[in-house]
PDB file of N, CA and C in Angstrom:
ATOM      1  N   UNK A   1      -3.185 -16.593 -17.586  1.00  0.00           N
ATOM      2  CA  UNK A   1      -1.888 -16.297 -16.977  1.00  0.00           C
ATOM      3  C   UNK A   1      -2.100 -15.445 -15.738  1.00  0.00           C
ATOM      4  N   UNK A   2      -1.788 -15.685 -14.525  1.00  0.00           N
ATOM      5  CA  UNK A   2      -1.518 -14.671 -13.321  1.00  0.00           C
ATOM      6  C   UNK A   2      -0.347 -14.471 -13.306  1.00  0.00           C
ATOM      7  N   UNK A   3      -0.397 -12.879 -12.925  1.00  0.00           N
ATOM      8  CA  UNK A   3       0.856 -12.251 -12.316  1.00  0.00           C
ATOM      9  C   UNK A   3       0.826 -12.415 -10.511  1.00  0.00           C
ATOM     10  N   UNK A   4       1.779 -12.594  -9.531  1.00  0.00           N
ATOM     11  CA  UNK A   4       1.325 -12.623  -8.628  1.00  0.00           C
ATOM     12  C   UNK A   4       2.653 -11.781  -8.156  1.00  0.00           C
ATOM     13  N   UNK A   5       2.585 -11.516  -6.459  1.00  0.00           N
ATOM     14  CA  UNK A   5       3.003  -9.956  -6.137  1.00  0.00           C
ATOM     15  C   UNK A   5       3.144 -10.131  -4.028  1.00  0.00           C
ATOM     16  N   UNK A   6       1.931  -9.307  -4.015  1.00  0.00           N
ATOM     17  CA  UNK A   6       1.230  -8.734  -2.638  1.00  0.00           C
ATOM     18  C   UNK A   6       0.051  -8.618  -2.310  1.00  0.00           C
ATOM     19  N   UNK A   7      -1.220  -9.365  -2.453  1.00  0.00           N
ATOM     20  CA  UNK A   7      -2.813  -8.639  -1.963  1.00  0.00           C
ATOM     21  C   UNK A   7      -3.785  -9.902  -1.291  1.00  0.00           C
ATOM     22  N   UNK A   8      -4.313 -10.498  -2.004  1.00  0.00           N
ATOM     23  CA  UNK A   8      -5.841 -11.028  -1.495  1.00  0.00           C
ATOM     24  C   UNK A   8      -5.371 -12.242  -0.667  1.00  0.00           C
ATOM     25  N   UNK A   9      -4.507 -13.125  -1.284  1.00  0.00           N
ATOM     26  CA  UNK A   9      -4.472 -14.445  -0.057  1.00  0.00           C
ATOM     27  C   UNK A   9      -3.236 -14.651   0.419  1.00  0.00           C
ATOM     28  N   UNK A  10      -3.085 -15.051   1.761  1.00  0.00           N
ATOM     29  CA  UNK A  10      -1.940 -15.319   2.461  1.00  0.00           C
ATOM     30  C   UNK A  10      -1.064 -16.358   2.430  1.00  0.00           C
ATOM     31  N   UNK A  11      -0.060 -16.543   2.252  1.00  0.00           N
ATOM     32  CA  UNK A  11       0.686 -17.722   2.161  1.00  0.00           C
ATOM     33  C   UNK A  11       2.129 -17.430   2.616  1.00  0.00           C
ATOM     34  N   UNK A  12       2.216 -18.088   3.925  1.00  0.00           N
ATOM     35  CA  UNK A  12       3.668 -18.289   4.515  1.00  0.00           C
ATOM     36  C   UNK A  12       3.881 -16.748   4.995  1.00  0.00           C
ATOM     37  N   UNK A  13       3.033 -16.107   5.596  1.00  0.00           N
ATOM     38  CA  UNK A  13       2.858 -14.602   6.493  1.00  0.00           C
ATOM     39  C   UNK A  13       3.230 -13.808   4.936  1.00  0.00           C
ATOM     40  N   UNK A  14       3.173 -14.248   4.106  1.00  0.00           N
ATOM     41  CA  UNK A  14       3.082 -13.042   2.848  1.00  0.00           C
ATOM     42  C   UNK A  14       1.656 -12.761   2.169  1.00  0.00           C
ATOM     43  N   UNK A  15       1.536 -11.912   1.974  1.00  0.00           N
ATOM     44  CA  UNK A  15       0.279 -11.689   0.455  1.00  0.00           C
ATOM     45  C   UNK A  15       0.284 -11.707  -0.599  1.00  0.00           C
ATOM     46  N   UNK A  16      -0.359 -12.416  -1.470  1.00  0.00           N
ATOM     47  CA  UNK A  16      -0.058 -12.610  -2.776  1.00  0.00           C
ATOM     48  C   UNK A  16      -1.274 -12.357  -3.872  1.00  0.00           C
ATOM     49  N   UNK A  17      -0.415 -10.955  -4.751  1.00  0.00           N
ATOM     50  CA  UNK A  17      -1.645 -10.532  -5.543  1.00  0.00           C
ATOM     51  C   UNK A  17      -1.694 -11.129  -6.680  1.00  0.00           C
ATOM     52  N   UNK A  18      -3.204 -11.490  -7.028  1.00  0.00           N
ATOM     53  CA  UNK A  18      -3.135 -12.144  -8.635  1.00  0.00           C
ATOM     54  C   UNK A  18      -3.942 -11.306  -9.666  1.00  0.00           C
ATOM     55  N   UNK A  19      -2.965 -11.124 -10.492  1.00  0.00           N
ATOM     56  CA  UNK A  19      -3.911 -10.249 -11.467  1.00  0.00           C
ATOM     57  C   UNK A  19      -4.539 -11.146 -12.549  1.00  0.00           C
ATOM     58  N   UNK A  20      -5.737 -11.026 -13.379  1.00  0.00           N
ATOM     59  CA  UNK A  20      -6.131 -11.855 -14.675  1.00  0.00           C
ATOM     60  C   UNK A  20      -5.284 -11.056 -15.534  1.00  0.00           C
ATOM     61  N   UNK A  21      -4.660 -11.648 -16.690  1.00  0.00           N
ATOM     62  CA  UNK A  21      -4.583 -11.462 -18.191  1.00  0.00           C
ATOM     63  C   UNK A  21      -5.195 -11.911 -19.095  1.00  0.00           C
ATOM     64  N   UNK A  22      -6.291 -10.862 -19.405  1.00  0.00           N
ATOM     65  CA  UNK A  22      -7.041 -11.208 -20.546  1.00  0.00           C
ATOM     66  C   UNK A  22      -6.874 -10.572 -21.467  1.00  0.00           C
ATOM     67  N   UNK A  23      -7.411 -11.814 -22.871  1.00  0.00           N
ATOM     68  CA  UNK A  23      -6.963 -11.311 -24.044  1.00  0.00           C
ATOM     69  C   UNK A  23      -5.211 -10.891 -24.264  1.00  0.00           C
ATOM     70  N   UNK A  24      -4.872 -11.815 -23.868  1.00  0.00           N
ATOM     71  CA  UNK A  24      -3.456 -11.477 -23.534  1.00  0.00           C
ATOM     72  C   UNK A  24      -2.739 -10.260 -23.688  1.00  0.00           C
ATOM     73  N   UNK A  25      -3.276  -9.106 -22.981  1.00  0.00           N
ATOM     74  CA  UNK A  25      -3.074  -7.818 -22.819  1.00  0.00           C
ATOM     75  C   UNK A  25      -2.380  -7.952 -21.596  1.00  0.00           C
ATOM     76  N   UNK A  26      -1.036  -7.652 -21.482  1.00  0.00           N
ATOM     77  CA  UNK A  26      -0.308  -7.684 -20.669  1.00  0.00           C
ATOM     78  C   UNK A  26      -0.279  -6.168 -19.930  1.00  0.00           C
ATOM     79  N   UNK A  27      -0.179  -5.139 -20.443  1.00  0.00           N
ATOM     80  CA  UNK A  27      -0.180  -4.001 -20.141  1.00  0.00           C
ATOM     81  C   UNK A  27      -1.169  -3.378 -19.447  1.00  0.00           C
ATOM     82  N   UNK A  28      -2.413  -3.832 -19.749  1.00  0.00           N
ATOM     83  CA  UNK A  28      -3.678  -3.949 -19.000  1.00  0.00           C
ATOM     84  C   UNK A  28      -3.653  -3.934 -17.691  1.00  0.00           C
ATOM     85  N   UNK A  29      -3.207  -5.506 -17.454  1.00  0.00           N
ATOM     86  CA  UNK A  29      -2.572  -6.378 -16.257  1.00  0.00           C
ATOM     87  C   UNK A  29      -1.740  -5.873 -15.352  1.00  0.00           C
ATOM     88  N   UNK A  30      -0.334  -5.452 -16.020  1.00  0.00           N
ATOM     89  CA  UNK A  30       0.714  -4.775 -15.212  1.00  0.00           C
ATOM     90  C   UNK A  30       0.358  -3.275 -14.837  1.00  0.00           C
ATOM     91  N   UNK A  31      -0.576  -2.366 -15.813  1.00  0.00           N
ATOM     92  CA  UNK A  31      -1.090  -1.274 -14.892  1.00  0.00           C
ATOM     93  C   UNK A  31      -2.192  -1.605 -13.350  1.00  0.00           C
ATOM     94  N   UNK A  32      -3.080  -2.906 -13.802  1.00  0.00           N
ATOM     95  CA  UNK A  32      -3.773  -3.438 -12.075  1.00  0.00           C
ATOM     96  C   UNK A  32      -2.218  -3.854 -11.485  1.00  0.00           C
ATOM     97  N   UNK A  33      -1.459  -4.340 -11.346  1.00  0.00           N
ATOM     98  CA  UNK A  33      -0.943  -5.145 -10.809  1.00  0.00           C
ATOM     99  C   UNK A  33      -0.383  -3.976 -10.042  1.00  0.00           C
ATOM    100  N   UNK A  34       0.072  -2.573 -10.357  1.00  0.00           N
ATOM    101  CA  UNK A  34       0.783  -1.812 -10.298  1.00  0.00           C
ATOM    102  C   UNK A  34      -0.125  -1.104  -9.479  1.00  0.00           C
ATOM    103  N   UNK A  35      -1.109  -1.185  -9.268  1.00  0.00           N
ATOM    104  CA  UNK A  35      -2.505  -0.309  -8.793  1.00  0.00           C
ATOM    105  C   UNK A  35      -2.343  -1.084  -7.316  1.00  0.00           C
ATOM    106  N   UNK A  36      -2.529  -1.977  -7.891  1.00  0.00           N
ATOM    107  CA  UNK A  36      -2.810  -2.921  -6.201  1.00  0.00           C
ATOM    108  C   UNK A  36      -1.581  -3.047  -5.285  1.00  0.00           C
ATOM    109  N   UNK A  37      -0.989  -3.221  -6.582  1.00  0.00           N
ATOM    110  CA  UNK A  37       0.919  -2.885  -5.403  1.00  0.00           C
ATOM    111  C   UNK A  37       0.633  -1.960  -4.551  1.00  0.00           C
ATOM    112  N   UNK A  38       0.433  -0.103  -5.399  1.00  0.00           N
ATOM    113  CA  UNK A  38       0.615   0.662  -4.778  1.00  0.00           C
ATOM    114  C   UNK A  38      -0.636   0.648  -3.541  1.00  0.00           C
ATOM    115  N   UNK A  39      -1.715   0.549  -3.635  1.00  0.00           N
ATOM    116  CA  UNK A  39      -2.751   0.272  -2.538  1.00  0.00           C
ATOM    117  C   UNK A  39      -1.999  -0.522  -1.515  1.00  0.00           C
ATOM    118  N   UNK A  40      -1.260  -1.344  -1.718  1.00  0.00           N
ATOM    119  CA  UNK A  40      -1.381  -2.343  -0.614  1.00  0.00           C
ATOM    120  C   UNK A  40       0.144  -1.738   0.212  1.00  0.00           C
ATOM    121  N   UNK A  41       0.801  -0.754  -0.064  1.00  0.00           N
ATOM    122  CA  UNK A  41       2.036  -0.074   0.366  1.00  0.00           C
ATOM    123  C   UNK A  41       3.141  -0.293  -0.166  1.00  0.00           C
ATOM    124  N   UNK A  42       3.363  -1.395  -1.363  1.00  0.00           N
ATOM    125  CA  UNK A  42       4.683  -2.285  -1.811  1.00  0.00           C
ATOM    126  C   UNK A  42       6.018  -1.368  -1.938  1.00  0.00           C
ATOM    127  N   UNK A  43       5.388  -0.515  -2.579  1.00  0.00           N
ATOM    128  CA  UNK A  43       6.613   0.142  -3.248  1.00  0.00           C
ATOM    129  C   UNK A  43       6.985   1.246  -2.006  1.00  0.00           C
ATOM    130  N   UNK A  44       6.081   2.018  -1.457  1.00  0.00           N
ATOM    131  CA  UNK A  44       6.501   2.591   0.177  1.00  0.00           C
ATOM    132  C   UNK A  44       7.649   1.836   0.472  1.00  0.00           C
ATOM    133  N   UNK A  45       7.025   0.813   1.126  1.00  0.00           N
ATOM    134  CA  UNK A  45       8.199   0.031   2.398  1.00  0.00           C
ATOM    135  C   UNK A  45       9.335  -0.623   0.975  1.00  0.00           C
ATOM    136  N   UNK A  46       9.302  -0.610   0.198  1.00  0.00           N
ATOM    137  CA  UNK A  46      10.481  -0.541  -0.935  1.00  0.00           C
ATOM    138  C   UNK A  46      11.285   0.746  -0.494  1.00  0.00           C
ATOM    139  N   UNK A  47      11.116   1.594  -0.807  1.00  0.00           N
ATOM    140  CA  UNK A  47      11.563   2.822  -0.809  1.00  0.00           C
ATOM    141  C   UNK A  47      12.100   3.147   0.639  1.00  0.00           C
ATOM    142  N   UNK A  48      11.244   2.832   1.668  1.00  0.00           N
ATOM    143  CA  UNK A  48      11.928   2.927   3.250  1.00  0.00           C
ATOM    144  C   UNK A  48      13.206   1.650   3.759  1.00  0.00           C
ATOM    145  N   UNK A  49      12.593   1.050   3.035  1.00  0.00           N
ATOM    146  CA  UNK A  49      13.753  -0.455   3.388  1.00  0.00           C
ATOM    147  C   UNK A  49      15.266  -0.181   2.066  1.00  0.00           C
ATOM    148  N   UNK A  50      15.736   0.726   1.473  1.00  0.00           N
ATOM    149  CA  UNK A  50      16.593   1.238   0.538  1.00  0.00           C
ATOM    150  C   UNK A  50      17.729   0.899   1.591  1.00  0.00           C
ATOM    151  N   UNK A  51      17.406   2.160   2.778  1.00  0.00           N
ATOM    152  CA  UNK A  51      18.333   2.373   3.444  1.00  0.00           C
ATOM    153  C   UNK A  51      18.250   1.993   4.949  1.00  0.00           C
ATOM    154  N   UNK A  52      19.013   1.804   5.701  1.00  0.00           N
ATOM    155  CA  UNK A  52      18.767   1.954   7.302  1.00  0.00           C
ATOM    156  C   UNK A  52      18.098   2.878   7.731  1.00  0.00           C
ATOM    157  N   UNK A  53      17.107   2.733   8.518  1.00  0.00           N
ATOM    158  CA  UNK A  53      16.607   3.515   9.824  1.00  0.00           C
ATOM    159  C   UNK A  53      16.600   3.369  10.794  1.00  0.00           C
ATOM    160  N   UNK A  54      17.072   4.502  11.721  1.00  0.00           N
ATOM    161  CA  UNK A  54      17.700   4.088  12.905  1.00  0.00           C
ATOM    162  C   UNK A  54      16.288   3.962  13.876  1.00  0.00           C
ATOM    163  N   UNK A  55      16.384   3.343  14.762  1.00  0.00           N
ATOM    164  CA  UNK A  55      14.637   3.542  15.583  1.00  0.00           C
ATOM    165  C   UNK A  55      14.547   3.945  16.124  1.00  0.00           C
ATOM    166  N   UNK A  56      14.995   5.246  16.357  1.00  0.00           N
ATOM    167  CA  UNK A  56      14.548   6.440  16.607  1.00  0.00           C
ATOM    168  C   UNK A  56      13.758   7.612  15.883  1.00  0.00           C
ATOM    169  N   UNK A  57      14.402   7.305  14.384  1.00  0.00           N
ATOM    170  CA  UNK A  57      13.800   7.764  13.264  1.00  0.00           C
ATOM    171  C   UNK A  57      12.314   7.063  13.132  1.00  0.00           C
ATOM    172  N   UNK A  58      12.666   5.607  13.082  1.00  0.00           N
ATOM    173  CA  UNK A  58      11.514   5.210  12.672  1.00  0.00           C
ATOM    174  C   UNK A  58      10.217   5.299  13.727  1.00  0.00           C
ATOM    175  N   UNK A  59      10.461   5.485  14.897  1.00  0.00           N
ATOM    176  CA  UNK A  59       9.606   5.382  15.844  1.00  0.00           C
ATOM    177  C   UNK A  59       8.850   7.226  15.679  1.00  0.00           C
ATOM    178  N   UNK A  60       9.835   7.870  15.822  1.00  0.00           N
ATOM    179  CA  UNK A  60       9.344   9.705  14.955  1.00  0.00           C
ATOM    180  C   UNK A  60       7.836   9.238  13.785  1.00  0.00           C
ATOM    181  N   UNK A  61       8.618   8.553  12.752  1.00  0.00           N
ATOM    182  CA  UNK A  61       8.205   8.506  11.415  1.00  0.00           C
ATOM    183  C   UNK A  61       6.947   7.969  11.478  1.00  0.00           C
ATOM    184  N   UNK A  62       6.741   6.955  12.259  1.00  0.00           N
ATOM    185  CA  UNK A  62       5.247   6.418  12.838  1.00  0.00           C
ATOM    186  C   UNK A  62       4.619   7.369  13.178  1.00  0.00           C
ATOM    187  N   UNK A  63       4.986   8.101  14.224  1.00  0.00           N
ATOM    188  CA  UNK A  63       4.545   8.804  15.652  1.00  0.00           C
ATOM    189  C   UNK A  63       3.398  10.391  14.108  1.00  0.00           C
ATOM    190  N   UNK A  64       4.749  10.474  13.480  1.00  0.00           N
ATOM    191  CA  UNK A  64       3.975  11.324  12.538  1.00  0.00           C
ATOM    192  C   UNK A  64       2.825  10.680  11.656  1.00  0.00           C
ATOM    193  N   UNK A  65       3.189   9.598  11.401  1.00  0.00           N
ATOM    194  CA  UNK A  65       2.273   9.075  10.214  1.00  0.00           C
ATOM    195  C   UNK A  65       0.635   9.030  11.303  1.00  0.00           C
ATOM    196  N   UNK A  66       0.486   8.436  12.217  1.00  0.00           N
ATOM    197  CA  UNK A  66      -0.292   8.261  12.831  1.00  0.00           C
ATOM    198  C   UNK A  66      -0.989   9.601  13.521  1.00  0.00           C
ATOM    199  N   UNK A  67      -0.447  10.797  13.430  1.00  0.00           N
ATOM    200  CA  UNK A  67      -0.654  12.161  13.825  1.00  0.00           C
ATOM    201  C   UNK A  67      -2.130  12.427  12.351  1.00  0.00           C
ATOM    202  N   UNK A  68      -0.737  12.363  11.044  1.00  0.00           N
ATOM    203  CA  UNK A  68      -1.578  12.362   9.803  1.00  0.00           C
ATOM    204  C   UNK A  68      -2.836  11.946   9.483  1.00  0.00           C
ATOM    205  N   UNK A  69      -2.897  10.428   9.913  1.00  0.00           N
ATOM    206  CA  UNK A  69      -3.905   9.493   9.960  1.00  0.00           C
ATOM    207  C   UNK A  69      -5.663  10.195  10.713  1.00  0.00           C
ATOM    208  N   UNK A  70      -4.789  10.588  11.823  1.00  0.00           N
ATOM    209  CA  UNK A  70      -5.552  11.224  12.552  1.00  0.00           C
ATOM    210  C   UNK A  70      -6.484  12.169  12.456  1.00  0.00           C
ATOM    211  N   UNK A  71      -5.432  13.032  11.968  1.00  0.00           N
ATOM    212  CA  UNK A  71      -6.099  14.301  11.486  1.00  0.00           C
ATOM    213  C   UNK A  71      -6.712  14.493  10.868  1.00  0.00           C
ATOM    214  N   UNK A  72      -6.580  13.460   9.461  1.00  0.00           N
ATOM    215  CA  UNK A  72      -7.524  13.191   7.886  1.00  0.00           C
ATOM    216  C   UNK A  72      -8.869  12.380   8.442  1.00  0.00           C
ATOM    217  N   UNK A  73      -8.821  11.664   9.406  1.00  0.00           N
ATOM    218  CA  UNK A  73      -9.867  11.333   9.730  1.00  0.00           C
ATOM    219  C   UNK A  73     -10.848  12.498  10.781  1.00  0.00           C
ATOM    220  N   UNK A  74     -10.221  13.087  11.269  1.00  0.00           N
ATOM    221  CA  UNK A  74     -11.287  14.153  11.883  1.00  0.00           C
ATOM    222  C   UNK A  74     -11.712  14.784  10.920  1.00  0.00           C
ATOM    223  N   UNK A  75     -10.760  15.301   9.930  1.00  0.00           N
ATOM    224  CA  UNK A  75     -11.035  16.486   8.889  1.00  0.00           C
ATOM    225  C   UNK A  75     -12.384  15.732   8.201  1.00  0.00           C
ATOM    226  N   UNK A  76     -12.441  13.976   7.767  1.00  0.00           N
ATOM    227  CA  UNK A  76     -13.386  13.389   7.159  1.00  0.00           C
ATOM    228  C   UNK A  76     -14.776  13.424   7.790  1.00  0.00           C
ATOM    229  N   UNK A  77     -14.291  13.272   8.861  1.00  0.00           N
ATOM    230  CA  UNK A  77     -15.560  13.566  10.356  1.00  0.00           C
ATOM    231  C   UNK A  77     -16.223  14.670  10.193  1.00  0.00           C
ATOM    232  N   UNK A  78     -15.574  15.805  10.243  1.00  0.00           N
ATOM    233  CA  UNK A  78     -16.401  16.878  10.311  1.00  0.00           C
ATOM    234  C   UNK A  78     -16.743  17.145   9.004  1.00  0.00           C
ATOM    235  N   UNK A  79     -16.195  16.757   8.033  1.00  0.00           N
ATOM    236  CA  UNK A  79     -16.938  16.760   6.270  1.00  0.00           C
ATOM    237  C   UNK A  79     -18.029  16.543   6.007  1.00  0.00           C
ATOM    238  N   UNK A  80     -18.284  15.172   6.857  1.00  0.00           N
ATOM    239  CA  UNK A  80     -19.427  14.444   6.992  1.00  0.00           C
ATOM    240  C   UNK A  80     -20.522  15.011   7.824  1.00  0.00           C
ATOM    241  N   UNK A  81     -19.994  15.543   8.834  1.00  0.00           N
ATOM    242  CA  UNK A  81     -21.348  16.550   9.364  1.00  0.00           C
ATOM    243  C   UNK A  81     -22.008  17.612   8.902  1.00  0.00           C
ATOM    244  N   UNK A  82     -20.875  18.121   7.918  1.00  0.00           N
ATOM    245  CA  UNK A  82     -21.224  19.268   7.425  1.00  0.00           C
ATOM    246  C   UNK A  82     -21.028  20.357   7.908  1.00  0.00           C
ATOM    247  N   UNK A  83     -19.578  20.423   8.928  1.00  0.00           N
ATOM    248  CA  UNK A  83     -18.937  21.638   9.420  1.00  0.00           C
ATOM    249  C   UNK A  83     -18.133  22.464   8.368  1.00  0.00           C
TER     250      UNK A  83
END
């Protein structure tokens, strides 16, 4: 049985995740399925798409996320050197 979702192959500009069910352990399954959702952003842009954003907001909301991005990667940078 596959569950399918959001992840590994593309079809019609979507992604579609497949989980195995083995041993017909469903719960197993729906905790990966739930794993890979959250990896792949599902439930995020769930949660942002609730309501309207105006694009001004959203263009902010980037502008920060990408600040974040940033920063965690220098901070990883210099981890790695050993500063």
């Amino acid at each position: 049985m596959w569950l399918t979702g959001a992840d590994s192959r593309r079809k019609g500009g979507r992604k579609i995740v497949q989980v195995v069910v083995r041993d017909n352990n469903i719960d197993q399954a729906l905790r990966a399925l739930k794993k890979k959702m959250q990896r792949e952003g599902v439930f995020r842009e769930m949660k942002l798409r609730r309501s309207y954003e105006k694009p001004s907001e959203r263009k902010a909301r980037e502008r920060a996320e990408a600040v974040r991005r940033a920063r965690k990667l220098a901070r990883k940078r210099l981890q790695r050197e050993g500063y």
